[in-house]
PDB file of N, CA and C in Angstrom:
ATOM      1  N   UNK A   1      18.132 -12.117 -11.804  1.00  0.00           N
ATOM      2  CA  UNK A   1      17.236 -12.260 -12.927  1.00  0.00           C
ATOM      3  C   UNK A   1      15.847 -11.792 -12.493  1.00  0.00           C
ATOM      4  N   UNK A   2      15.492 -10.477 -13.092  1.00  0.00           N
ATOM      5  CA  UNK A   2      14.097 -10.384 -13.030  1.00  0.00           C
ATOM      6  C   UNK A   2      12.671 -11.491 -13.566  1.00  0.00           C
ATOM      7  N   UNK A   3      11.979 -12.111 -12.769  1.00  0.00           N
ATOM      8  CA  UNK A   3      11.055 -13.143 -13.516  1.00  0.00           C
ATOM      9  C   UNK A   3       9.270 -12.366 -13.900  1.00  0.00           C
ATOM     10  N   UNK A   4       8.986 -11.431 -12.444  1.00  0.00           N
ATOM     11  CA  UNK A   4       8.052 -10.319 -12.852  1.00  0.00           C
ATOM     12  C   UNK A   4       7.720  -9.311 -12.111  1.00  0.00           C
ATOM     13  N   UNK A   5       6.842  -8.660 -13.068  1.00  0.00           N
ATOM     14  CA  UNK A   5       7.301  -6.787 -12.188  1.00  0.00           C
ATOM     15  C   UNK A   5       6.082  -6.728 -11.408  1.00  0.00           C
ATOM     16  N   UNK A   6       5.817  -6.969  -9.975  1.00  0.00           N
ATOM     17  CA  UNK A   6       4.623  -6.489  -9.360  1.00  0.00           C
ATOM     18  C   UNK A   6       5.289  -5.358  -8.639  1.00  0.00           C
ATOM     19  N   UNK A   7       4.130  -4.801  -8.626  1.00  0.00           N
ATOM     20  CA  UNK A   7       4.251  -3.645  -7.809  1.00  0.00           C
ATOM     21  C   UNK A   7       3.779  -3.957  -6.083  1.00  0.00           C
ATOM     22  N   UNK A   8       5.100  -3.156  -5.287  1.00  0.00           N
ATOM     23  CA  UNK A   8       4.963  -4.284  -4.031  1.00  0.00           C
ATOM     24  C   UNK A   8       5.282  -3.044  -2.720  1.00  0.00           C
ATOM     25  N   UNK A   9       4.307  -2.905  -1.821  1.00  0.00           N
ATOM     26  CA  UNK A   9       3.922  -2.018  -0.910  1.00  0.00           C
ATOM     27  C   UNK A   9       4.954  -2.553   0.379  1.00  0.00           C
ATOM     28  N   UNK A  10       5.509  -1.268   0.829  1.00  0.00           N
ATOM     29  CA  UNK A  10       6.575  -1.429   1.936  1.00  0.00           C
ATOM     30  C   UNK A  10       6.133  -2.544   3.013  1.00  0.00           C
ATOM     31  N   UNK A  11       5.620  -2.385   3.540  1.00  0.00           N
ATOM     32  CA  UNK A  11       5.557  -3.883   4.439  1.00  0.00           C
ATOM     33  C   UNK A  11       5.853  -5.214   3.292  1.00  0.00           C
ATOM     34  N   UNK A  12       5.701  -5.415   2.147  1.00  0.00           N
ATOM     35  CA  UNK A  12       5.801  -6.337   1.856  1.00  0.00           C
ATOM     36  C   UNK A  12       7.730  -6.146   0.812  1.00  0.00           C
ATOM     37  N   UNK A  13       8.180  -4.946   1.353  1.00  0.00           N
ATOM     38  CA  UNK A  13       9.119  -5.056   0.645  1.00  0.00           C
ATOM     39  C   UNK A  13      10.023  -5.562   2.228  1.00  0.00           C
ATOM     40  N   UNK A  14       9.913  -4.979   3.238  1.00  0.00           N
ATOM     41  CA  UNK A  14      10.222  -5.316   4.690  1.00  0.00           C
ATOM     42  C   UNK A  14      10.333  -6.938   4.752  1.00  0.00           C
ATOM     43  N   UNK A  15       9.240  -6.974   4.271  1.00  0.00           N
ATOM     44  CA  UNK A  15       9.031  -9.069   4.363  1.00  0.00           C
ATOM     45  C   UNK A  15      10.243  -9.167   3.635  1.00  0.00           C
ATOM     46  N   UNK A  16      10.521  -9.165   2.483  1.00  0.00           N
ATOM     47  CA  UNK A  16      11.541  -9.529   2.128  1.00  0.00           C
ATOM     48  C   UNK A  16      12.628  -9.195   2.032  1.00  0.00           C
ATOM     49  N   UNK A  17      13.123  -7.888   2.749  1.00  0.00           N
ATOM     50  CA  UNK A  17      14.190  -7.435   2.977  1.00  0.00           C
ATOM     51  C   UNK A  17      14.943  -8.156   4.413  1.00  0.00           C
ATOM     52  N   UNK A  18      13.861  -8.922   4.857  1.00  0.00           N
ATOM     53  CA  UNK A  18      14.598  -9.887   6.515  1.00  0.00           C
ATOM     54  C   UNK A  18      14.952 -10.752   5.609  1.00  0.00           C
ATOM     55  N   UNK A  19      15.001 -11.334   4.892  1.00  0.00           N
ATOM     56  CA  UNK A  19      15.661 -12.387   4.265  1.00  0.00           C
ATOM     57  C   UNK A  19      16.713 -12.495   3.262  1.00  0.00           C
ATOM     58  N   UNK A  20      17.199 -10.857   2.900  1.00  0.00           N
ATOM     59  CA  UNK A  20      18.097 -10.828   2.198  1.00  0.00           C
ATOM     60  C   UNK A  20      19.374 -10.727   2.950  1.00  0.00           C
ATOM     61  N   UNK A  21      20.929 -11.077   3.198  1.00  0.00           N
ATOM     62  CA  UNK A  21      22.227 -10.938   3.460  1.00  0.00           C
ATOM     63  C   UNK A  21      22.277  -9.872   4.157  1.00  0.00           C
ATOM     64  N   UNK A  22      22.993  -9.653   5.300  1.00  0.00           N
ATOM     65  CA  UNK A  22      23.377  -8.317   5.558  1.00  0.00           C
ATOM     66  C   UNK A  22      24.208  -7.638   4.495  1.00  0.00           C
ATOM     67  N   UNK A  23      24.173  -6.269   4.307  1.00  0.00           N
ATOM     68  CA  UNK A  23      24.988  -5.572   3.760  1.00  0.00           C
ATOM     69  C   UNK A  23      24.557  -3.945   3.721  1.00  0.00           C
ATOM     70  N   UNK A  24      25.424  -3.021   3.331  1.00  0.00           N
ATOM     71  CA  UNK A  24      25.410  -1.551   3.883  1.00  0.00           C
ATOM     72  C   UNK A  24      24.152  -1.543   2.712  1.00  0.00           C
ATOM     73  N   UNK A  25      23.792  -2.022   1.890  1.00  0.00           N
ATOM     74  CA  UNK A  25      22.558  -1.577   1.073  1.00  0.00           C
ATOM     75  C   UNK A  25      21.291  -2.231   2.022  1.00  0.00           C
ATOM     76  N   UNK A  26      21.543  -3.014   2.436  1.00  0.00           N
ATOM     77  CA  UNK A  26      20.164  -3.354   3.385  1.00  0.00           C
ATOM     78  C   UNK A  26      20.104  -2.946   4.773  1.00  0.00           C
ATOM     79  N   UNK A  27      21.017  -2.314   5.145  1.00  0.00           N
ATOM     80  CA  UNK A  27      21.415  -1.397   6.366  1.00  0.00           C
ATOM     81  C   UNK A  27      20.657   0.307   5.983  1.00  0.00           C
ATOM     82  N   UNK A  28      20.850   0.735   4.801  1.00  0.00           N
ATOM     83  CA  UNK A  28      20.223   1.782   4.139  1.00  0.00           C
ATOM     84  C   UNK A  28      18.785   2.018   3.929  1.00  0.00           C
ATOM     85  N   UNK A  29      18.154   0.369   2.925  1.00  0.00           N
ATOM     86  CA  UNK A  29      16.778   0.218   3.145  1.00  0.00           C
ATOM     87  C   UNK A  29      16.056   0.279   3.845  1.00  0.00           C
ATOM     88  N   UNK A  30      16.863  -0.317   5.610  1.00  0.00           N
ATOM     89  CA  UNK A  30      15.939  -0.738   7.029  1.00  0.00           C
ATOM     90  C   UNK A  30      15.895   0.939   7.567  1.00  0.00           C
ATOM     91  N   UNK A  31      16.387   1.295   7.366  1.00  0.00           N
ATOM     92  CA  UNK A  31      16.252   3.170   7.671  1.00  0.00           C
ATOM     93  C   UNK A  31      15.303   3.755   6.952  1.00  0.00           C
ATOM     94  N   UNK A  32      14.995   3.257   5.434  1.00  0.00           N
ATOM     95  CA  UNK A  32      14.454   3.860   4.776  1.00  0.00           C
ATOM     96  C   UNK A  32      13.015   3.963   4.920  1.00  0.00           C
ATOM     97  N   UNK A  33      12.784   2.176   5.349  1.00  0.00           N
ATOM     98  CA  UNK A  33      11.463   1.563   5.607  1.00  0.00           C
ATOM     99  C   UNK A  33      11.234   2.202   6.844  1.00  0.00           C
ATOM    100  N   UNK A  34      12.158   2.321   8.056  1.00  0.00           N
ATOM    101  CA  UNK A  34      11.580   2.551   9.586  1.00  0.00           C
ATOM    102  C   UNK A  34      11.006   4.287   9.105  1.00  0.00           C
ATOM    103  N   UNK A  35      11.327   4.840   8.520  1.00  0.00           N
ATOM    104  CA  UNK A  35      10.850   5.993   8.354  1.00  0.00           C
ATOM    105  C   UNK A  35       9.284   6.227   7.837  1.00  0.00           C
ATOM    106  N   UNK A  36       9.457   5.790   6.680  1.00  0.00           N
ATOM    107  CA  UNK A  36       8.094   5.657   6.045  1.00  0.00           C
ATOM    108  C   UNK A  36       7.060   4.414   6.325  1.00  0.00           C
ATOM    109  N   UNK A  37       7.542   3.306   6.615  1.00  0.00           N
ATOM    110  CA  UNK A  37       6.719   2.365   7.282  1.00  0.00           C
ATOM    111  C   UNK A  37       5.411   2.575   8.094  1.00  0.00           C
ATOM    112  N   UNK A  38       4.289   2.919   7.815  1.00  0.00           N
ATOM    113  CA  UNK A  38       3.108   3.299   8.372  1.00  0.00           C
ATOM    114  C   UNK A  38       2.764   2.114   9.748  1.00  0.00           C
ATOM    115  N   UNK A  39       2.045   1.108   8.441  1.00  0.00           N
ATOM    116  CA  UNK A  39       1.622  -0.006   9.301  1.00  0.00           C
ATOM    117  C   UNK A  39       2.300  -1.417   9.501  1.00  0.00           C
ATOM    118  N   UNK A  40       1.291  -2.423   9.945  1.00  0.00           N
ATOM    119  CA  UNK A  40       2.081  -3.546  10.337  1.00  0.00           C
ATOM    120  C   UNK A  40       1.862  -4.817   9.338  1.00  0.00           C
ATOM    121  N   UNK A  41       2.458  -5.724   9.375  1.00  0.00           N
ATOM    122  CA  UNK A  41       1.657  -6.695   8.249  1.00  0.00           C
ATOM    123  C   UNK A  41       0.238  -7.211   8.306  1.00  0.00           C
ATOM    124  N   UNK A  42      -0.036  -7.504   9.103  1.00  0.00           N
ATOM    125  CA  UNK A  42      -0.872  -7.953   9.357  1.00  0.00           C
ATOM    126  C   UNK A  42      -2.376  -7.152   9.071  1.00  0.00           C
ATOM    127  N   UNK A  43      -1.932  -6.167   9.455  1.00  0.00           N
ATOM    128  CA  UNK A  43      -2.772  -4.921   8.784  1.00  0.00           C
ATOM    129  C   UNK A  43      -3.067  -4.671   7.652  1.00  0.00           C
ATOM    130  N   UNK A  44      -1.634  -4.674   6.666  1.00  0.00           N
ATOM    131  CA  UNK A  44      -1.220  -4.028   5.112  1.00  0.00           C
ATOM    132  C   UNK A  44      -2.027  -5.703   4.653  1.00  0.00           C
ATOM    133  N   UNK A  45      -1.881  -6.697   5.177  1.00  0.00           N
ATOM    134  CA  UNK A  45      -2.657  -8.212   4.241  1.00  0.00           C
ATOM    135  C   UNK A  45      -4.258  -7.789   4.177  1.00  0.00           C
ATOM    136  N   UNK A  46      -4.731  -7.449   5.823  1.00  0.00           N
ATOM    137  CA  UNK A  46      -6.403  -7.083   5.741  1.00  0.00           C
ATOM    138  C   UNK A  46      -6.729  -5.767   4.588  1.00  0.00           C
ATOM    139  N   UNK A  47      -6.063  -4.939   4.421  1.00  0.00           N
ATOM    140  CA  UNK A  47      -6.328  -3.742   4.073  1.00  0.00           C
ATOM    141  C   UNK A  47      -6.573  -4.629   2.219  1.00  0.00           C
ATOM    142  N   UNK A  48      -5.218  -4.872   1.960  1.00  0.00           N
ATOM    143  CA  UNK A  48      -4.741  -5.625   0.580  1.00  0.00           C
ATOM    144  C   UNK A  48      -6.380  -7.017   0.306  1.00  0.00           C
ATOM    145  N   UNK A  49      -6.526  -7.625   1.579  1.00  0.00           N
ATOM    146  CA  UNK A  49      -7.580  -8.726   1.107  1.00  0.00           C
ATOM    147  C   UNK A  49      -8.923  -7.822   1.249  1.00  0.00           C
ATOM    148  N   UNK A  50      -9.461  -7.056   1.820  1.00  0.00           N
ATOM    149  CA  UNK A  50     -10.454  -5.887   1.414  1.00  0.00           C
ATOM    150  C   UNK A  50     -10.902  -5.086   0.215  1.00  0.00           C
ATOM    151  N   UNK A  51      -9.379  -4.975   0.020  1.00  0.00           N
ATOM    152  CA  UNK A  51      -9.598  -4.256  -1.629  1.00  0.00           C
ATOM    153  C   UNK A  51      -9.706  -5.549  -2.951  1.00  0.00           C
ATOM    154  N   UNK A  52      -9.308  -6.512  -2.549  1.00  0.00           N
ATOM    155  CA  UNK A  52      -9.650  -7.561  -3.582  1.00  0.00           C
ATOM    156  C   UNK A  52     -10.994  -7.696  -3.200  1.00  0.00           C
ATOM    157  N   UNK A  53     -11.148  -7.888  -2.660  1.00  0.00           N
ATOM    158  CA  UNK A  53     -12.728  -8.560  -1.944  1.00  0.00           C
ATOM    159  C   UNK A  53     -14.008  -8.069  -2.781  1.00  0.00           C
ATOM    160  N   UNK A  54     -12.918  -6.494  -2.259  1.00  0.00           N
ATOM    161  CA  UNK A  54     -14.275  -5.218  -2.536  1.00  0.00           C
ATOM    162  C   UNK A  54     -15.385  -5.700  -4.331  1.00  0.00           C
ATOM    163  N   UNK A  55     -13.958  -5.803  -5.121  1.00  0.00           N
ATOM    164  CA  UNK A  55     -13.680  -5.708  -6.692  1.00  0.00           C
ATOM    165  C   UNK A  55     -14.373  -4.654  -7.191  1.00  0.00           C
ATOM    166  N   UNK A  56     -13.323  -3.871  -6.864  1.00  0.00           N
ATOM    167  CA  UNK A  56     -13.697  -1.672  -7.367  1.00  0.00           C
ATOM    168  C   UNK A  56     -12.862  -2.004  -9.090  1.00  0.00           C
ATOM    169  N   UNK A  57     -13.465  -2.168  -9.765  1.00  0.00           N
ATOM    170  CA  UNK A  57     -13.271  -2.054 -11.264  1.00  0.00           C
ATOM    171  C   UNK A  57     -11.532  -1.364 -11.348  1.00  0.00           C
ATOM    172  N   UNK A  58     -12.270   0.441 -10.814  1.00  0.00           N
ATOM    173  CA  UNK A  58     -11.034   1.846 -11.124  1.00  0.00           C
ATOM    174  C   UNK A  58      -9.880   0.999 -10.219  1.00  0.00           C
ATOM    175  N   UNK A  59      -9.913   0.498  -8.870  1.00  0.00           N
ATOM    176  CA  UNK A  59      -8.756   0.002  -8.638  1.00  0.00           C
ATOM    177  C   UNK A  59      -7.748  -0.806  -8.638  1.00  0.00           C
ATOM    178  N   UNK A  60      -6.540  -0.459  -8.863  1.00  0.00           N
ATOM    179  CA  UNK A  60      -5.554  -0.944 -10.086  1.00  0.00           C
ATOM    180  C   UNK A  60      -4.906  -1.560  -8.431  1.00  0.00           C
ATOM    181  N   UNK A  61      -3.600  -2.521  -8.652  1.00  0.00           N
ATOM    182  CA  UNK A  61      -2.610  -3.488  -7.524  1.00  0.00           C
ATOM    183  C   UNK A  61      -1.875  -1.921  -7.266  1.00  0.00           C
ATOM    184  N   UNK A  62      -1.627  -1.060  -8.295  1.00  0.00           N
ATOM    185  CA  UNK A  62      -0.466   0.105  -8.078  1.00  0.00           C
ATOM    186  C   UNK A  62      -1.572   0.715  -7.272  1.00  0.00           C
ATOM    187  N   UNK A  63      -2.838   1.381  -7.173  1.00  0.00           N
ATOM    188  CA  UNK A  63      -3.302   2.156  -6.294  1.00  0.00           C
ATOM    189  C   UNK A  63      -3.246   1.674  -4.750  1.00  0.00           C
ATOM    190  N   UNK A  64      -3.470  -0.087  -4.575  1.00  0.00           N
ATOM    191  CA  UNK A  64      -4.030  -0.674  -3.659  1.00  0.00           C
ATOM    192  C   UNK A  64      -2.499  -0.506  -2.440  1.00  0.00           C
ATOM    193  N   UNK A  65      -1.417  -0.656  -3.181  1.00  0.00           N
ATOM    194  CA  UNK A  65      -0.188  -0.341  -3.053  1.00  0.00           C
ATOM    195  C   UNK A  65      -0.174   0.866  -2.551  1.00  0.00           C
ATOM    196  N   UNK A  66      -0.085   1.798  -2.753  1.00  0.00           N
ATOM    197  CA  UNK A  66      -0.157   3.345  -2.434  1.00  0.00           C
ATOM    198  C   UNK A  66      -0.656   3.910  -1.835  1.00  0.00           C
ATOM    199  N   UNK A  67      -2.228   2.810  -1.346  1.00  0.00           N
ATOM    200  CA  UNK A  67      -2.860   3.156  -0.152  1.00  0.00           C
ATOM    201  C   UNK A  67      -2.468   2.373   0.923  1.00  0.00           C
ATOM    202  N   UNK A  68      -2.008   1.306   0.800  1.00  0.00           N
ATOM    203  CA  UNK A  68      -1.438   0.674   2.107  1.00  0.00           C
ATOM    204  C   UNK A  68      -0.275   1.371   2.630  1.00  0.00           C
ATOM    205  N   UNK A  69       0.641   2.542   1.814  1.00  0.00           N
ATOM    206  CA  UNK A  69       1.525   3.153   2.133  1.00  0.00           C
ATOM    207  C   UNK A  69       1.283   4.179   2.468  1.00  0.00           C
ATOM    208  N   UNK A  70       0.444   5.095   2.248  1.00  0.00           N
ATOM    209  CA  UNK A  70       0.160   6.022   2.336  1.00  0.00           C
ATOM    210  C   UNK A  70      -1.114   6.464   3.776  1.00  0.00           C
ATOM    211  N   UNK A  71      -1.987   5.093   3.594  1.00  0.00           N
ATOM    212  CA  UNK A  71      -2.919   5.034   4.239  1.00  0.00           C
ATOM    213  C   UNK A  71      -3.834   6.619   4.657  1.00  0.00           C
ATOM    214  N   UNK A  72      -4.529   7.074   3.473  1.00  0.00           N
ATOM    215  CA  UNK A  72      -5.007   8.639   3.288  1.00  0.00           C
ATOM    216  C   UNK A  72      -6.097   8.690   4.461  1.00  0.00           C
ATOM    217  N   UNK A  73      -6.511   9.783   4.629  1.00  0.00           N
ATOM    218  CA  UNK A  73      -7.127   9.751   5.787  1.00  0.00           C
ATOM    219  C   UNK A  73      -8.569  10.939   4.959  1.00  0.00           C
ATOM    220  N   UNK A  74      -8.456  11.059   4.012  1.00  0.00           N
ATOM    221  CA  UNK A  74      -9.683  12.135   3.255  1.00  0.00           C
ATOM    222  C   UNK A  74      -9.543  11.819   1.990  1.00  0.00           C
ATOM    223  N   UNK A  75     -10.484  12.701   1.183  1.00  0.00           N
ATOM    224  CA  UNK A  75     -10.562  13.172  -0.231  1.00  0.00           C
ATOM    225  C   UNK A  75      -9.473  12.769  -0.949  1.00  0.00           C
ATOM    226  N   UNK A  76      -9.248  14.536   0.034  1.00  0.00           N
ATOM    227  CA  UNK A  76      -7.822  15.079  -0.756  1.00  0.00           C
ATOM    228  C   UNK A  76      -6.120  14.475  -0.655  1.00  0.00           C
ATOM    229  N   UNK A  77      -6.498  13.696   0.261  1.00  0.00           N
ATOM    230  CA  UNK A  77      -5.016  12.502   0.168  1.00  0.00           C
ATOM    231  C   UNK A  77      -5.382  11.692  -0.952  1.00  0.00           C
ATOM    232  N   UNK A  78      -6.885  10.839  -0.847  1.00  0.00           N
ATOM    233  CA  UNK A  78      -7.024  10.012  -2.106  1.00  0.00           C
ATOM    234  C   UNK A  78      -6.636  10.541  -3.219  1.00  0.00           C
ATOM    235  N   UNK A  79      -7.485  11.656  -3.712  1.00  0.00           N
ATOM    236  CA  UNK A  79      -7.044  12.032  -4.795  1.00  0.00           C
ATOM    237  C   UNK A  79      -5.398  12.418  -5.094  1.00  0.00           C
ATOM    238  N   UNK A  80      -4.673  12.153  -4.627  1.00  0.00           N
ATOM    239  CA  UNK A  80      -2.960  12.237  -4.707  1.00  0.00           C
ATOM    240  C   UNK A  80      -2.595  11.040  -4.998  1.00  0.00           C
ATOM    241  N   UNK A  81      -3.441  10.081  -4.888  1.00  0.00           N
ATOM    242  CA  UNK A  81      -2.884   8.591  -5.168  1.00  0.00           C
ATOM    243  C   UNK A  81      -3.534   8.308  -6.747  1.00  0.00           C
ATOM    244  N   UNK A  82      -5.198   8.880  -6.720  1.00  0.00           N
ATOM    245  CA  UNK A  82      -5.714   8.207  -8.075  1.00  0.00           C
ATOM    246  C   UNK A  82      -5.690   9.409  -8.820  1.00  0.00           C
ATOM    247  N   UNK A  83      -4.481   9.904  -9.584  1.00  0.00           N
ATOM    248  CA  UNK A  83      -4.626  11.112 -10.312  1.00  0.00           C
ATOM    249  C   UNK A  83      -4.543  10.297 -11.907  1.00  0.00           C
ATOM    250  N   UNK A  84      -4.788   9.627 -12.058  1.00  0.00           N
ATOM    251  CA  UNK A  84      -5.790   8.842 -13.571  1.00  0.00           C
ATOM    252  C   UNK A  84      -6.722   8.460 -13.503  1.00  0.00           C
ATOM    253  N   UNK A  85      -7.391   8.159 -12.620  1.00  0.00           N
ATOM    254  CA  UNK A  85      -8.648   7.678 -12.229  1.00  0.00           C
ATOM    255  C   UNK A  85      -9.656   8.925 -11.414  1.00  0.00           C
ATOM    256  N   UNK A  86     -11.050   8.858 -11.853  1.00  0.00           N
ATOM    257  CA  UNK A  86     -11.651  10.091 -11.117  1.00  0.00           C
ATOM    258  C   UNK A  86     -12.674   9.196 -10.480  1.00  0.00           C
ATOM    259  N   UNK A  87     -12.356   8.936  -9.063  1.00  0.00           N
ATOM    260  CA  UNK A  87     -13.723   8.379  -8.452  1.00  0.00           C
ATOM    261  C   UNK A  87     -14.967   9.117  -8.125  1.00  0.00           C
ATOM    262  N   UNK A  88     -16.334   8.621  -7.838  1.00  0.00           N
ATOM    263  CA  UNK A  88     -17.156   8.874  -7.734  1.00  0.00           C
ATOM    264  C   UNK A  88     -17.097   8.987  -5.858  1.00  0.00           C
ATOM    265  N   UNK A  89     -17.882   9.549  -5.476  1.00  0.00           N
ATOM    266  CA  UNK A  89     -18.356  10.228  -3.948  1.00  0.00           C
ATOM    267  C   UNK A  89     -18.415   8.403  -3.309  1.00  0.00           C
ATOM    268  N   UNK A  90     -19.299   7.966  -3.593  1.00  0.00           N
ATOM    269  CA  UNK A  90     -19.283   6.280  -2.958  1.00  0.00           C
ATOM    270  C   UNK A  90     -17.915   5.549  -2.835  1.00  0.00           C
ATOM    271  N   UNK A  91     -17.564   5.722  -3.815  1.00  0.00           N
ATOM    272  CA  UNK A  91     -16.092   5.004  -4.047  1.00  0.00           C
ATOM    273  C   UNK A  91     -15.047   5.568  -3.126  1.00  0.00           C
ATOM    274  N   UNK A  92     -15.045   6.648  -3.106  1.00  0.00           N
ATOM    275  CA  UNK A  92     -13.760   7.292  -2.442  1.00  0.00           C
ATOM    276  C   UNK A  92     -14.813   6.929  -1.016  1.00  0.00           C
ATOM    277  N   UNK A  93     -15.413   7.300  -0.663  1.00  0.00           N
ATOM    278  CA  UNK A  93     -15.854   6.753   1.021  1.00  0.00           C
ATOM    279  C   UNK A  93     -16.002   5.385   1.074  1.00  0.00           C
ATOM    280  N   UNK A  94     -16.284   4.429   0.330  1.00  0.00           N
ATOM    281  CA  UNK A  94     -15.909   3.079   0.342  1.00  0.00           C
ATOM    282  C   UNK A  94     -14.239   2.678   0.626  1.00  0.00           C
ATOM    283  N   UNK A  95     -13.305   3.482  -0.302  1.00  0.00           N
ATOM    284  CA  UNK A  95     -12.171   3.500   0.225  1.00  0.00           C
ATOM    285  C   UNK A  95     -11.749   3.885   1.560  1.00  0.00           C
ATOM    286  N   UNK A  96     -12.119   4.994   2.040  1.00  0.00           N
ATOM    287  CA  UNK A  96     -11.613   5.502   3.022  1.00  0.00           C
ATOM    288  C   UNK A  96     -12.037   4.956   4.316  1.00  0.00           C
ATOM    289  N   UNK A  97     -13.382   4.085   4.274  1.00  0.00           N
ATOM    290  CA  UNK A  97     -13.775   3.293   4.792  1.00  0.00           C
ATOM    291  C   UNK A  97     -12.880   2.044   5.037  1.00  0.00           C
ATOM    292  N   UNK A  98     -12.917   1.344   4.236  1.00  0.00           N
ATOM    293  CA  UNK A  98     -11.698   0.277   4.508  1.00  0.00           C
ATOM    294  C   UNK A  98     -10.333   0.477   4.992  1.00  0.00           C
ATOM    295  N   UNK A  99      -9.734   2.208   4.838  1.00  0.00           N
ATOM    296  CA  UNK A  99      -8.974   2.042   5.212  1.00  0.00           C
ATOM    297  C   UNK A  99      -8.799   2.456   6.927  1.00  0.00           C
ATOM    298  N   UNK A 100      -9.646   3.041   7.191  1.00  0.00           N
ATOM    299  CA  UNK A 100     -10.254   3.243   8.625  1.00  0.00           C
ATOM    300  C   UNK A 100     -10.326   2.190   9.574  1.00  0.00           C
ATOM    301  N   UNK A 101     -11.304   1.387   9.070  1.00  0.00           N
ATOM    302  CA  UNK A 101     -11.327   0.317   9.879  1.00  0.00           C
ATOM    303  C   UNK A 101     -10.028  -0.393  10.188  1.00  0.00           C
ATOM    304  N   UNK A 102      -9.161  -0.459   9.534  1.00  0.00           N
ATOM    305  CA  UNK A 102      -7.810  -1.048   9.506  1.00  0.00           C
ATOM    306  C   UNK A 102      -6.514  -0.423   9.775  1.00  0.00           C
ATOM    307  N   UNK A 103      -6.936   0.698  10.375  1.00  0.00           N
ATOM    308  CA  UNK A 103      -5.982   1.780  11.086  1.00  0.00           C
ATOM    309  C   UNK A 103      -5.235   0.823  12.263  1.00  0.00           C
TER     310      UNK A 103
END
């Protein structure tokens, strides 16, 4: 039973993929995650409590998500994540800032 739809960034799908049953579908996922899996939790929580902290209006839980996965390293990565949103010069180095420090 679905109860609600957050949108939920690989380390935190990892969190809860140790707690689901073994089976060849979670044998599939743990491959899926070791691949793309950037960072660590502990990291993806600071990065995640930064961007609340910040309170950037333009940023949405789906962007904050996409940068903990993605973790962009310029501009032009950001802009691949906020292609509805057009940030301003401060904003995007405020981002890229936070996500730096938390490399």
């Amino acid at each position: 039973m679905i109860l609600d739809r957050i949108p939920l960034n690989l380390v935190e799908v990892d969190e809860i993929l140790k707690n689901l049953p073994e089976g060849d579908r979670k044998d599939e996922m743990e491959v899926y995650l070791k691949k793309f899996l950037k960072t660590k939790s502990e990291k993806a929580k600071k990065i995640k409590e930064e961007f609340e902290a910040a309170d950037m209006l333009k940023i949405k839980r789906e962007h904050i998500v996409k940068i903990i996965d993605l973790l962009p390293e310029d501009a032009s990565d950001l802009n691949k994540i906020f292609v509805d949103v057009s940030l301003n010069e401060d904003e995007t180095n405020k981002i890229l800032e936070i996500v730096k420090n938390n490399k």
